[in-house]
C-alpha atoms as a PDB file:
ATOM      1  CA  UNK A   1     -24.899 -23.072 -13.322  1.00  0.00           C
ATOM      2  CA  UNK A   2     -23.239 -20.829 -10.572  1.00  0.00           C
ATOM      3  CA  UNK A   3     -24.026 -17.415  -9.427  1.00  0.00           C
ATOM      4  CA  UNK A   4     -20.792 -16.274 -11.423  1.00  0.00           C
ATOM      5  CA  UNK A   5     -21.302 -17.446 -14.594  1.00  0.00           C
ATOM      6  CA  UNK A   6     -24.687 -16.511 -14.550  1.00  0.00           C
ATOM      7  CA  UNK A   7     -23.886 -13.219 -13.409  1.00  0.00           C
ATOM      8  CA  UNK A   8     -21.542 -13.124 -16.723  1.00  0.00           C
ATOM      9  CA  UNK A   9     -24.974 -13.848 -18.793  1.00  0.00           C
ATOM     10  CA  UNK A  10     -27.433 -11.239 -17.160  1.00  0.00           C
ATOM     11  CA  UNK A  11     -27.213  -8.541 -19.374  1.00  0.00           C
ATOM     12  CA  UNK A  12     -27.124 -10.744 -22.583  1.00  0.00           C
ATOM     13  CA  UNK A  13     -30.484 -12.628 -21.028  1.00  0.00           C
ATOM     14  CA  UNK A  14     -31.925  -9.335 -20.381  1.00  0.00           C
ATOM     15  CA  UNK A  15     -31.315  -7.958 -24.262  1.00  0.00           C
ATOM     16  CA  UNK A  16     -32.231 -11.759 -25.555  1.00  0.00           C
ATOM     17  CA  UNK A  17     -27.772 -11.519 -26.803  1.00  0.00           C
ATOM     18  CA  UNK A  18     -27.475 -14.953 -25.533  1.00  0.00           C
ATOM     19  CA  UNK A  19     -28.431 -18.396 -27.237  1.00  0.00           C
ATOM     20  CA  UNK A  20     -31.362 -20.794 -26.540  1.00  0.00           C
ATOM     21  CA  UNK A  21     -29.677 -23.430 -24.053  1.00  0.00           C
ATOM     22  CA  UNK A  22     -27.907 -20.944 -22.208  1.00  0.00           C
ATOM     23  CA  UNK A  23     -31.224 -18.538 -21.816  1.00  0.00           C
ATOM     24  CA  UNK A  24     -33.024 -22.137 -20.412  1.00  0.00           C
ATOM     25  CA  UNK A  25     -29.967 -22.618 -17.994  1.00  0.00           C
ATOM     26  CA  UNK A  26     -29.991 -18.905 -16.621  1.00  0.00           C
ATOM     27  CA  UNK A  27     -33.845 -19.153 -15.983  1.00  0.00           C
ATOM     28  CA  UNK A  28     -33.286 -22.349 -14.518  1.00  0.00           C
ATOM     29  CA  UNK A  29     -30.878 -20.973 -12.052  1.00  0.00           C
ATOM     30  CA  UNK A  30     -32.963 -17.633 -11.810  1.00  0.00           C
ATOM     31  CA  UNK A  31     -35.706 -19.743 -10.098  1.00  0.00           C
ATOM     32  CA  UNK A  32     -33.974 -20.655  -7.232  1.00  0.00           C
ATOM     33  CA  UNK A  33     -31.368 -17.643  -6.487  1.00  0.00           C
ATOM     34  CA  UNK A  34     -32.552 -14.482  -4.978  1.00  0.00           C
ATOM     35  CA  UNK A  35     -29.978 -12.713  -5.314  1.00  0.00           C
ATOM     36  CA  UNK A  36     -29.370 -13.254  -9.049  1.00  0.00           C
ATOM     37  CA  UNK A  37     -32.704 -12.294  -9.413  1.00  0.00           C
ATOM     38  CA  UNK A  38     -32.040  -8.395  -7.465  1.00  0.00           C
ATOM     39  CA  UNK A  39     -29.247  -8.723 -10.004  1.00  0.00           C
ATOM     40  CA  UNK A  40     -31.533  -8.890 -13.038  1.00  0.00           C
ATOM     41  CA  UNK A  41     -33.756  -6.814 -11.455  1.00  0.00           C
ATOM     42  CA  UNK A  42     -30.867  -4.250 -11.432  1.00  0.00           C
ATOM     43  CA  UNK A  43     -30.199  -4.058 -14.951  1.00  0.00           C
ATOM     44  CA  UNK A  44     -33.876  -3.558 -15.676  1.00  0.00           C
ATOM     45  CA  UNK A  45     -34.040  -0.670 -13.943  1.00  0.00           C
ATOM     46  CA  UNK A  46     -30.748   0.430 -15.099  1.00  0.00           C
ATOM     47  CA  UNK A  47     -31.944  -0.180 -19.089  1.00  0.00           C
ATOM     48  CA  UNK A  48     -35.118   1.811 -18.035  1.00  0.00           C
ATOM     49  CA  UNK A  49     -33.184   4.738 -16.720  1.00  0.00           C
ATOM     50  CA  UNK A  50     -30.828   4.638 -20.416  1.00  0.00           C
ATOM     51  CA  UNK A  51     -33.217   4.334 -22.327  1.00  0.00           C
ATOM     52  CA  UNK A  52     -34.662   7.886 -21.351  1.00  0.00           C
ATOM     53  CA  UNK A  53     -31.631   9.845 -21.439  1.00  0.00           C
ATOM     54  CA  UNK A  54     -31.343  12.186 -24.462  1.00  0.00           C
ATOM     55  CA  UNK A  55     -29.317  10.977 -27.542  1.00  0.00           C
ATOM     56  CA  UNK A  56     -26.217  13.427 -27.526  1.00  0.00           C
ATOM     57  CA  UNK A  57     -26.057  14.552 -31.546  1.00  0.00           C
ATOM     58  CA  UNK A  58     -22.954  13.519 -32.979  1.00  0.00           C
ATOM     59  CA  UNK A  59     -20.262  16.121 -33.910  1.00  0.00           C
ATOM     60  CA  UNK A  60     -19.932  16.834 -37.748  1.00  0.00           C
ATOM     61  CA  UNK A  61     -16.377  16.755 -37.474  1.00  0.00           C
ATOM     62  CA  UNK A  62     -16.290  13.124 -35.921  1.00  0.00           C
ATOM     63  CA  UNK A  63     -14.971  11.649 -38.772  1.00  0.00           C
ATOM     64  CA  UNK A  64     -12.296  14.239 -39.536  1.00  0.00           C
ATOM     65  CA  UNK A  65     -10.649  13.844 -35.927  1.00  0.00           C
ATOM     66  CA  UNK A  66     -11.103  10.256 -36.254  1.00  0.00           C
ATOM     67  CA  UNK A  67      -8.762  10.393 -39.463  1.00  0.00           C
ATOM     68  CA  UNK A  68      -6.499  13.178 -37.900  1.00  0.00           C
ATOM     69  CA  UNK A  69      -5.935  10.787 -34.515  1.00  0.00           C
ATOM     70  CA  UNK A  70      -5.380   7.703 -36.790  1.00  0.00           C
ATOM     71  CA  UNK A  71      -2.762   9.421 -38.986  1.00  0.00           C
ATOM     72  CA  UNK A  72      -0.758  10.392 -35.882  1.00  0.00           C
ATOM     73  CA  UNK A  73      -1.063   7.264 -34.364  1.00  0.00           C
ATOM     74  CA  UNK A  74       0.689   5.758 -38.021  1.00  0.00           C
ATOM     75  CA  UNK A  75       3.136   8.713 -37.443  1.00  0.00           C
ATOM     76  CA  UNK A  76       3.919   7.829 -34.183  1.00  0.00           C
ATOM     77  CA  UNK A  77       4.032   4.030 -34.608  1.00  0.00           C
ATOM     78  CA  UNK A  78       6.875   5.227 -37.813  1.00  0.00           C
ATOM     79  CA  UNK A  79       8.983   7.145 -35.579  1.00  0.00           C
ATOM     80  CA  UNK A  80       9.361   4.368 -33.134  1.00  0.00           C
ATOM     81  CA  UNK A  81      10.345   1.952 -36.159  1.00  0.00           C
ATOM     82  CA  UNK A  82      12.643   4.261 -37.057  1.00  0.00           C
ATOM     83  CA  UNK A  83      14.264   4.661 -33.510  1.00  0.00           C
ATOM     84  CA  UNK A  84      14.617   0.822 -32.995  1.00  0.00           C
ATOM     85  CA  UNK A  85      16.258   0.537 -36.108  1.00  0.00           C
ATOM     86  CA  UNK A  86      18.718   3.111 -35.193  1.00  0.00           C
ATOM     87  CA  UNK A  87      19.389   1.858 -32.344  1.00  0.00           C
ATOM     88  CA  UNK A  88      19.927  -1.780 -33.851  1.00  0.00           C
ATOM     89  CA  UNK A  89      22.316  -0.276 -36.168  1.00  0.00           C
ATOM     90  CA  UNK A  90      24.204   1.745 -32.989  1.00  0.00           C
ATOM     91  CA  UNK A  91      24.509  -1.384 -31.346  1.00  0.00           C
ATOM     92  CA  UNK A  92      26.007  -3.814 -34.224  1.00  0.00           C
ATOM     93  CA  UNK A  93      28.647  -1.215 -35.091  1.00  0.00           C
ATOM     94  CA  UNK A  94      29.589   0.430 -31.587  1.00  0.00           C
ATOM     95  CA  UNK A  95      28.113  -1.801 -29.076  1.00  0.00           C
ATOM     96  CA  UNK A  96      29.049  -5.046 -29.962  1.00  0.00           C
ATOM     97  CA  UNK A  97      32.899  -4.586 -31.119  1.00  0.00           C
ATOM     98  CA  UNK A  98      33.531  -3.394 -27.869  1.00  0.00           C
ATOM     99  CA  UNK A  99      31.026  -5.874 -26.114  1.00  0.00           C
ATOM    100  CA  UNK A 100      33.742  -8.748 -25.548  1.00  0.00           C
ATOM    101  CA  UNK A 101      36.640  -6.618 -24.192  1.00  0.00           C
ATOM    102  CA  UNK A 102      34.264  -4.492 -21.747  1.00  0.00           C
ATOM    103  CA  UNK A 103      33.216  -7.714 -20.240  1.00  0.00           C
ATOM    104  CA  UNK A 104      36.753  -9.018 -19.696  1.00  0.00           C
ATOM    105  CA  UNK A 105      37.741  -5.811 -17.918  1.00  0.00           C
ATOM    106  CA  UNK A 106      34.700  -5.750 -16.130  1.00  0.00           C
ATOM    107  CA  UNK A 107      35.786  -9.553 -14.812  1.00  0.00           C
ATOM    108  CA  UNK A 108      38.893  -8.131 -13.924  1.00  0.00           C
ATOM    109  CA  UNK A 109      37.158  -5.637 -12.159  1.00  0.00           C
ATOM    110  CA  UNK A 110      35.912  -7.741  -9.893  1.00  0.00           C
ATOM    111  CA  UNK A 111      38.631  -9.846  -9.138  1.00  0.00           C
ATOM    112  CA  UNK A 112      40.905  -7.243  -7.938  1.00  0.00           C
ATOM    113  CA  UNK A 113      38.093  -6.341  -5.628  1.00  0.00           C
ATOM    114  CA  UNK A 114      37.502  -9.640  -4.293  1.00  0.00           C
ATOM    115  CA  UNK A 115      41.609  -9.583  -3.387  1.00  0.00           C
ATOM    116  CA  UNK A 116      41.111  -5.756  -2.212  1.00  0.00           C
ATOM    117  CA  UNK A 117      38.207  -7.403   0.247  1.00  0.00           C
ATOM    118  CA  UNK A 118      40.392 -10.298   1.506  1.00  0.00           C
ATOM    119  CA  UNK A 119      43.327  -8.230   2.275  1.00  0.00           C
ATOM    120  CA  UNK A 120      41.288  -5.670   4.545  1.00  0.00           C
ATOM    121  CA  UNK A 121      39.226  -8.307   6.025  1.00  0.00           C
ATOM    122  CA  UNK A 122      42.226 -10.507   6.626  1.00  0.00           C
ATOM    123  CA  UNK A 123      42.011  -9.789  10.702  1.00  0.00           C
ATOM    124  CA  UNK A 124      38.653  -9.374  11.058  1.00  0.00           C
ATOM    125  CA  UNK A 125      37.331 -12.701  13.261  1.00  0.00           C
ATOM    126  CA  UNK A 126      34.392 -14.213  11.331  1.00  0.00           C
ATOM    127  CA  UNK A 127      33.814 -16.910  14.021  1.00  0.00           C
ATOM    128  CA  UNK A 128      31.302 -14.983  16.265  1.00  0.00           C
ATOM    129  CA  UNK A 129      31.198 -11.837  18.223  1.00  0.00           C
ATOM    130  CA  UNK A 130      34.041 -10.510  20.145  1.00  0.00           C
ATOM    131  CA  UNK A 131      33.719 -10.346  23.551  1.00  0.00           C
ATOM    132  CA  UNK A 132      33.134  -6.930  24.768  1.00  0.00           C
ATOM    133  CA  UNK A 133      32.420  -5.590  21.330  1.00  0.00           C
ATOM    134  CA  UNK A 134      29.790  -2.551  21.153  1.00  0.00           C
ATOM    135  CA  UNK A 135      26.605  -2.431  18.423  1.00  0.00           C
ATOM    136  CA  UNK A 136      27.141   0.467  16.126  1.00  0.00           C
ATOM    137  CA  UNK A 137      23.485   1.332  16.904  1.00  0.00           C
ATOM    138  CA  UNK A 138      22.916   3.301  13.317  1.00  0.00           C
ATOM    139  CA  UNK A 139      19.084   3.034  13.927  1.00  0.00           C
ATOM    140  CA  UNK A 140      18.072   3.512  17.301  1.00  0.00           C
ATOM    141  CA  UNK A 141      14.431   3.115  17.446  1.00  0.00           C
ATOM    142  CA  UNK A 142      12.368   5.883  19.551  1.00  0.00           C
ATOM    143  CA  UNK A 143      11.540   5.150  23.514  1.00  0.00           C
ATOM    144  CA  UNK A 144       9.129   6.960  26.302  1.00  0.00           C
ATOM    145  CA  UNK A 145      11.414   9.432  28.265  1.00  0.00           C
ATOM    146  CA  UNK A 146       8.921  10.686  30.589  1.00  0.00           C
ATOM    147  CA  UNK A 147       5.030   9.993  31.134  1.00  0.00           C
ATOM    148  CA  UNK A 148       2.570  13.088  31.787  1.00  0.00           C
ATOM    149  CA  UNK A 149       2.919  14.282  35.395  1.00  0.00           C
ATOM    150  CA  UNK A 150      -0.579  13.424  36.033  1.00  0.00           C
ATOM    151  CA  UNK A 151      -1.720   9.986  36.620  1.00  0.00           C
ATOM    152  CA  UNK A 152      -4.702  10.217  33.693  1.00  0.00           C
ATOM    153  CA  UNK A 153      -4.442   6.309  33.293  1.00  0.00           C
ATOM    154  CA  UNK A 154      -5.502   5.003  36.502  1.00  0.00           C
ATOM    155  CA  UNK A 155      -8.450   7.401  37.738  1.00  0.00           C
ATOM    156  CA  UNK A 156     -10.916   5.737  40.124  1.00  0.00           C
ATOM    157  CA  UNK A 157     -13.914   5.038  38.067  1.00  0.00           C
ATOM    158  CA  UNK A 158     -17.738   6.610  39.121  1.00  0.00           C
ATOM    159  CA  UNK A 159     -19.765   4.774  41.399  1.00  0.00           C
ATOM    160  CA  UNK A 160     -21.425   1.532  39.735  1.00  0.00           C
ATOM    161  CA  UNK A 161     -19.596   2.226  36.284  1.00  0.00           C
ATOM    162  CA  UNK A 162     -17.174  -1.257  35.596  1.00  0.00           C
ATOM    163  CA  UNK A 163     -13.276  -1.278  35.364  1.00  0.00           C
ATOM    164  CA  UNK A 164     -12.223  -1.188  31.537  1.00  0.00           C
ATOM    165  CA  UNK A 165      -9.195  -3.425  31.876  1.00  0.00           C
ATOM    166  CA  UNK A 166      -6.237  -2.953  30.245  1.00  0.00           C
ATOM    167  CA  UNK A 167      -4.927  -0.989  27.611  1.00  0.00           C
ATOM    168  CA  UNK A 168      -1.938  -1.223  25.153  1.00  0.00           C
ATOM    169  CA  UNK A 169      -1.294   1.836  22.210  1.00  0.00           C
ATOM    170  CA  UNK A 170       1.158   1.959  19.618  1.00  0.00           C
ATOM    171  CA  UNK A 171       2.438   5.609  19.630  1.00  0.00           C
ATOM    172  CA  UNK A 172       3.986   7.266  16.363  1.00  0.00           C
ATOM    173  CA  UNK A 173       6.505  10.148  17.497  1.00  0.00           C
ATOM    174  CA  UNK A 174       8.321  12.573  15.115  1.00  0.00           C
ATOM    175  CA  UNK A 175      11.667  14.108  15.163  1.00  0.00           C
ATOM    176  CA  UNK A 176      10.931  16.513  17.980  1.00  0.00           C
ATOM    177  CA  UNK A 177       9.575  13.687  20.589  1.00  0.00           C
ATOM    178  CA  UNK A 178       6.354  14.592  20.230  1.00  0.00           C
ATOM    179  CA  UNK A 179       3.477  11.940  20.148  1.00  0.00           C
ATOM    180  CA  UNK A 180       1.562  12.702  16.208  1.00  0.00           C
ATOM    181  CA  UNK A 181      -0.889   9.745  16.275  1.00  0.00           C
ATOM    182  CA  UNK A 182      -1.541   6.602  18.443  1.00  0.00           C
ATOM    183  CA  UNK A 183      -3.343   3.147  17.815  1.00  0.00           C
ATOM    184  CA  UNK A 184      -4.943   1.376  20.557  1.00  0.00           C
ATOM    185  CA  UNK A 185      -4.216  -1.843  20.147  1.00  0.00           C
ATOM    186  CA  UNK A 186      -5.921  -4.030  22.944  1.00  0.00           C
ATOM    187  CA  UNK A 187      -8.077  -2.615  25.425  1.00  0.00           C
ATOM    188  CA  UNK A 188     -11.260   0.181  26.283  1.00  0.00           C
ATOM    189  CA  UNK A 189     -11.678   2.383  23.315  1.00  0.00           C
ATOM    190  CA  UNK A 190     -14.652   5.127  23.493  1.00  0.00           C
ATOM    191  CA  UNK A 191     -14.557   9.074  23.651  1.00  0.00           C
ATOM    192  CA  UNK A 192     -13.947   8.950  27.098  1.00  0.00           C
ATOM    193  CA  UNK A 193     -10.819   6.460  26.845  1.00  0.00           C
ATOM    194  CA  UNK A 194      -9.677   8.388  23.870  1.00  0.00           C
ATOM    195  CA  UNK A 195      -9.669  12.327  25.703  1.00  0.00           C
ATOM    196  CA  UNK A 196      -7.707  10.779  28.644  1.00  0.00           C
ATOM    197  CA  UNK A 197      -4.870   9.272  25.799  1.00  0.00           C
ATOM    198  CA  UNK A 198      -4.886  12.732  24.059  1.00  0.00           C
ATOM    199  CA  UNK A 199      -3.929  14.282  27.477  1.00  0.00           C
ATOM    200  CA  UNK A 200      -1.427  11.931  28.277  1.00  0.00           C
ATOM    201  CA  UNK A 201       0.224  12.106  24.869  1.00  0.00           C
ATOM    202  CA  UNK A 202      -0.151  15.880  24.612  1.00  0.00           C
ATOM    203  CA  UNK A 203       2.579  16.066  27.971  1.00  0.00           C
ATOM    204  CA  UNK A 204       4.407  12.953  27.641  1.00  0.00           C
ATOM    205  CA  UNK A 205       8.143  13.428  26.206  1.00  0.00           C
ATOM    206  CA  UNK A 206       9.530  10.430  24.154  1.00  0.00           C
ATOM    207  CA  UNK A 207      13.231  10.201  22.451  1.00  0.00           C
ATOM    208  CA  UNK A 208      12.900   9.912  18.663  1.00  0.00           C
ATOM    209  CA  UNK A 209      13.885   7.384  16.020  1.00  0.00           C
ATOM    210  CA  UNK A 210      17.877   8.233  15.740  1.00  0.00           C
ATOM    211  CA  UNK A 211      18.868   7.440  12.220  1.00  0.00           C
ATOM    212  CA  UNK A 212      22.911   7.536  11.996  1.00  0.00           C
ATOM    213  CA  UNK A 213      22.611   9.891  15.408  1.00  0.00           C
ATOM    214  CA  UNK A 214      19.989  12.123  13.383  1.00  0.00           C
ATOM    215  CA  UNK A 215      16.707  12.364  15.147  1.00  0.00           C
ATOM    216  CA  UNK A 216      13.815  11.495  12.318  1.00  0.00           C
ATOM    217  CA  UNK A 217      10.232  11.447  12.148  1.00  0.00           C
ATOM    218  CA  UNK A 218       8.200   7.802  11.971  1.00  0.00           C
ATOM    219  CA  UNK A 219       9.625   6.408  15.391  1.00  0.00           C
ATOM    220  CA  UNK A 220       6.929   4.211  17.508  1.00  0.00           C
ATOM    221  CA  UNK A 221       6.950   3.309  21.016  1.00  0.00           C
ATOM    222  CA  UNK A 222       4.394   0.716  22.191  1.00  0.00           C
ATOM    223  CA  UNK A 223       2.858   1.493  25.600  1.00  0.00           C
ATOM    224  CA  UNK A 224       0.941  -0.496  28.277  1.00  0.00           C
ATOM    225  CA  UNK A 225      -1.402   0.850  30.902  1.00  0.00           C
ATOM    226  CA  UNK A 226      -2.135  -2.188  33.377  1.00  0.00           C
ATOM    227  CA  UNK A 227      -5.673  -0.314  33.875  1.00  0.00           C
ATOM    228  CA  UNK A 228      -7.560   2.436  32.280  1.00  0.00           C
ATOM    229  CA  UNK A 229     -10.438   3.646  34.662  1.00  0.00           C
ATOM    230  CA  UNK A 230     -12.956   6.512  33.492  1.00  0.00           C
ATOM    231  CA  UNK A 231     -14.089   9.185  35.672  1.00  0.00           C
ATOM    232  CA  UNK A 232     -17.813   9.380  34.609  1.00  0.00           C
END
């Protein structure tokens, strides 16, 4: 027996629920699984804690609601009969006359459109691009315009303290060109690191996600530093 199945079992081992050869093969597996046993163990202590909470008295009115609630429940469970066989009868006496000819028109439909489609597309080349054809560029995704006019990456390190390698961020910009949040990626990450990114961010200028020419929020720009150094 596995720890799953006999996890499955506890509770009915504990209250003696569970029958003779499965309460031998739980025991069994009890013997040489510690952590089973912390399991059992568990609901022990959980059964102990139950067992001296105070019995909450049960409302006289139980019963009543419990008639009330089942009576609506019938109610409700009638009115929904009663809609699907409306709607049954809607469809065998509206819905279906008109069923064939709606489908034939909407066939027809499509075929003038497919003729509509080859008539405007009739001079567009499908072999390949044309040469010196320009992207629409709908979605232009955001880029780094300017860095901060300080060099924070790149600040010669305190004596004896080791070179932190590099670093590469994902930055998240909004429809302004401000930097909102950034993900280091690969590289140092500690307070230290972390301050030095906030300033850099915090006077950087980046162009933002264009969506149909319209700046919007959720661009990201992905940034290397070939070496972060901390001043200690």
């Amino acid at each position: 027996m596995n720890c799953h199945t006999t996890a499955r079992l506890l509770p009915g081992y504990l209250d003696g629920a569970i029958g003779s050869w499965e309460h031998a093969r739980v025991r069994e597996h009890l013997d040489s699984c510690e952590k089973c046993r912390e399991q059992l163990e568990g609901y022990g202590r959980m059964a102990m804690c139950l067992a001296n909470v105070e019995r909450v008295p049960v409302p006289s009115n139980l019963a009543a609601r419990i008639r009330i609630q089942t009576a609506q429940v019938r109610s409700m469970g009638g009115a929904l009969a009663r809609m699907k066989s409306r709607a049954m009868l809607l469809f065998d006496h509206v819905v279906r006359p008109h069923a064939v000819p709606a489908t034939g028109g909407i066939l027809a439909a499509l075929a003038i459109f497919v003729l509509l489609v080859q008539n405007i597309l009739a001079g567009v080349p499908m072999g390949g691009a044309v040469p010196n054809d320009l992207p629409l560029n709908l979605i232009q995704p955001a880029a780094l315009e300017s860095l901060a006019p300080f060099p924070a990456p790149g600040i010669a390190p305190a004596e004896g303290q080791p070179d932190l390698g590099a670093l590469v961020l994902e930055t998240t910009v909004n429809a302004r060109g401000q930097a909102v949040f950034y993900k280091i990626l690969s590289g140092p990450n500690n307070a230290a690191v972390q301050r030095q990114i906030d300033e850099v961010m915090m006077f950087s200028r980046f162009r933002p996600q264009l969506s149909f020419g319209r700046p919007s929020d959720g661009g990201h720009v992905l940034l290397a530093f070939s070496e972060v150094r901390v001043r200690g």
